[in-house]
Protein backbone atom coordinates (compact mmCIF):
# COMPACT_ATOMS: atom_id res chain seq x y z
CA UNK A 1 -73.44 7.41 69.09
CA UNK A 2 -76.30 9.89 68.31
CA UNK A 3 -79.66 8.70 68.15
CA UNK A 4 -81.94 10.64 66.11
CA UNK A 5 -86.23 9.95 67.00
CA UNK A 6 -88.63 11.61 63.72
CA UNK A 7 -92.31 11.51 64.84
CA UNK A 8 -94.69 11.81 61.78
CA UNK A 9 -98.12 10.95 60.85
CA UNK A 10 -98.06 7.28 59.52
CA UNK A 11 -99.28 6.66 55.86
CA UNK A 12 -95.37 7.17 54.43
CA UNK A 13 -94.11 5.30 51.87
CA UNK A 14 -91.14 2.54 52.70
CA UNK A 15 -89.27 5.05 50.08
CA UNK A 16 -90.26 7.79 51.81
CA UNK A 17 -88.75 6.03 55.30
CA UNK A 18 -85.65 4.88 53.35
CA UNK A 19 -84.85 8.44 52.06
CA UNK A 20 -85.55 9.84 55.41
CA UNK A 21 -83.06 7.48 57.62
CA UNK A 22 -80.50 7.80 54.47
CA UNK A 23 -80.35 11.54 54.50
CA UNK A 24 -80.93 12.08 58.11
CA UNK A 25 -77.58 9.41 58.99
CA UNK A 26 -75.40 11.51 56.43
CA UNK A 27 -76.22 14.62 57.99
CA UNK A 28 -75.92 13.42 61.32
CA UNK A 29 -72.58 11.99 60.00
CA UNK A 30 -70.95 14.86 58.84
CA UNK A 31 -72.11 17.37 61.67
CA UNK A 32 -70.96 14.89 64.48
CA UNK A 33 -67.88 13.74 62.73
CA UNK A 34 -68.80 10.40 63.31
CA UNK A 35 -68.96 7.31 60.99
CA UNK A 36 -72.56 6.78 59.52
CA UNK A 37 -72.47 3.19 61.78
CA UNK A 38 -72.67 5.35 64.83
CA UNK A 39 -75.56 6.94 63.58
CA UNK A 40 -79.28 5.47 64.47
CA UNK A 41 -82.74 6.92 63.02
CA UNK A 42 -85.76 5.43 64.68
CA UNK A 43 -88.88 6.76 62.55
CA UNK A 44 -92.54 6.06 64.47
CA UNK A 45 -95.52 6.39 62.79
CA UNK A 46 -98.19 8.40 65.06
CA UNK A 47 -101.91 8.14 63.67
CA UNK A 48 -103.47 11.27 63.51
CA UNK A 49 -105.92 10.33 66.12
CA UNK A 50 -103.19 10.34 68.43
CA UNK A 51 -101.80 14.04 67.31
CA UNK A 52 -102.71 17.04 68.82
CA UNK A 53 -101.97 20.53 68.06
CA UNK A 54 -103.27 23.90 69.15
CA UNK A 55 -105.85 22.10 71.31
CA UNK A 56 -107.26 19.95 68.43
CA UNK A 57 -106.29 16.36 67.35
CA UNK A 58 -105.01 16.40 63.84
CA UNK A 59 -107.63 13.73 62.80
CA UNK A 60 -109.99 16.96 63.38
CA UNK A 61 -108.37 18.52 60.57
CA UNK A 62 -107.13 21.96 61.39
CA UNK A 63 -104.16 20.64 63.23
CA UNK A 64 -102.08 20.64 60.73
């Protein structure tokens, strides 16, 4: 049963989400050989505040 965890800044759309988890399970799918069922996305919205990169939190703005 794979389990695949995205991390990305929150603001998405619930399309964006949708097309995410849809094309991330058929992927998954096909590379594992396993039915889409077996197949769990778990998307989490970090705020930017809470992102750091290169020593600087993305709400700084060069993070990115």
């Amino acid at each position: 049963m794979p389990v695949v965890t995205v991390d990305w800044w929150s603001g998405s759309k619930h399309e964006q989400r949708r097309e995410l988890v849809e094309e991330l399970t058929a992927s998954v799918s096909r590379i594992a050989g396993c039915p889409t069922e077996a197949v769990t996305v778990i998307v989490r919205d970090v705020e930017r505040s809470h992102w750091g990169k290169g020593g600087r939190l993305a709400s700084d703005g060069d993070a990115e």
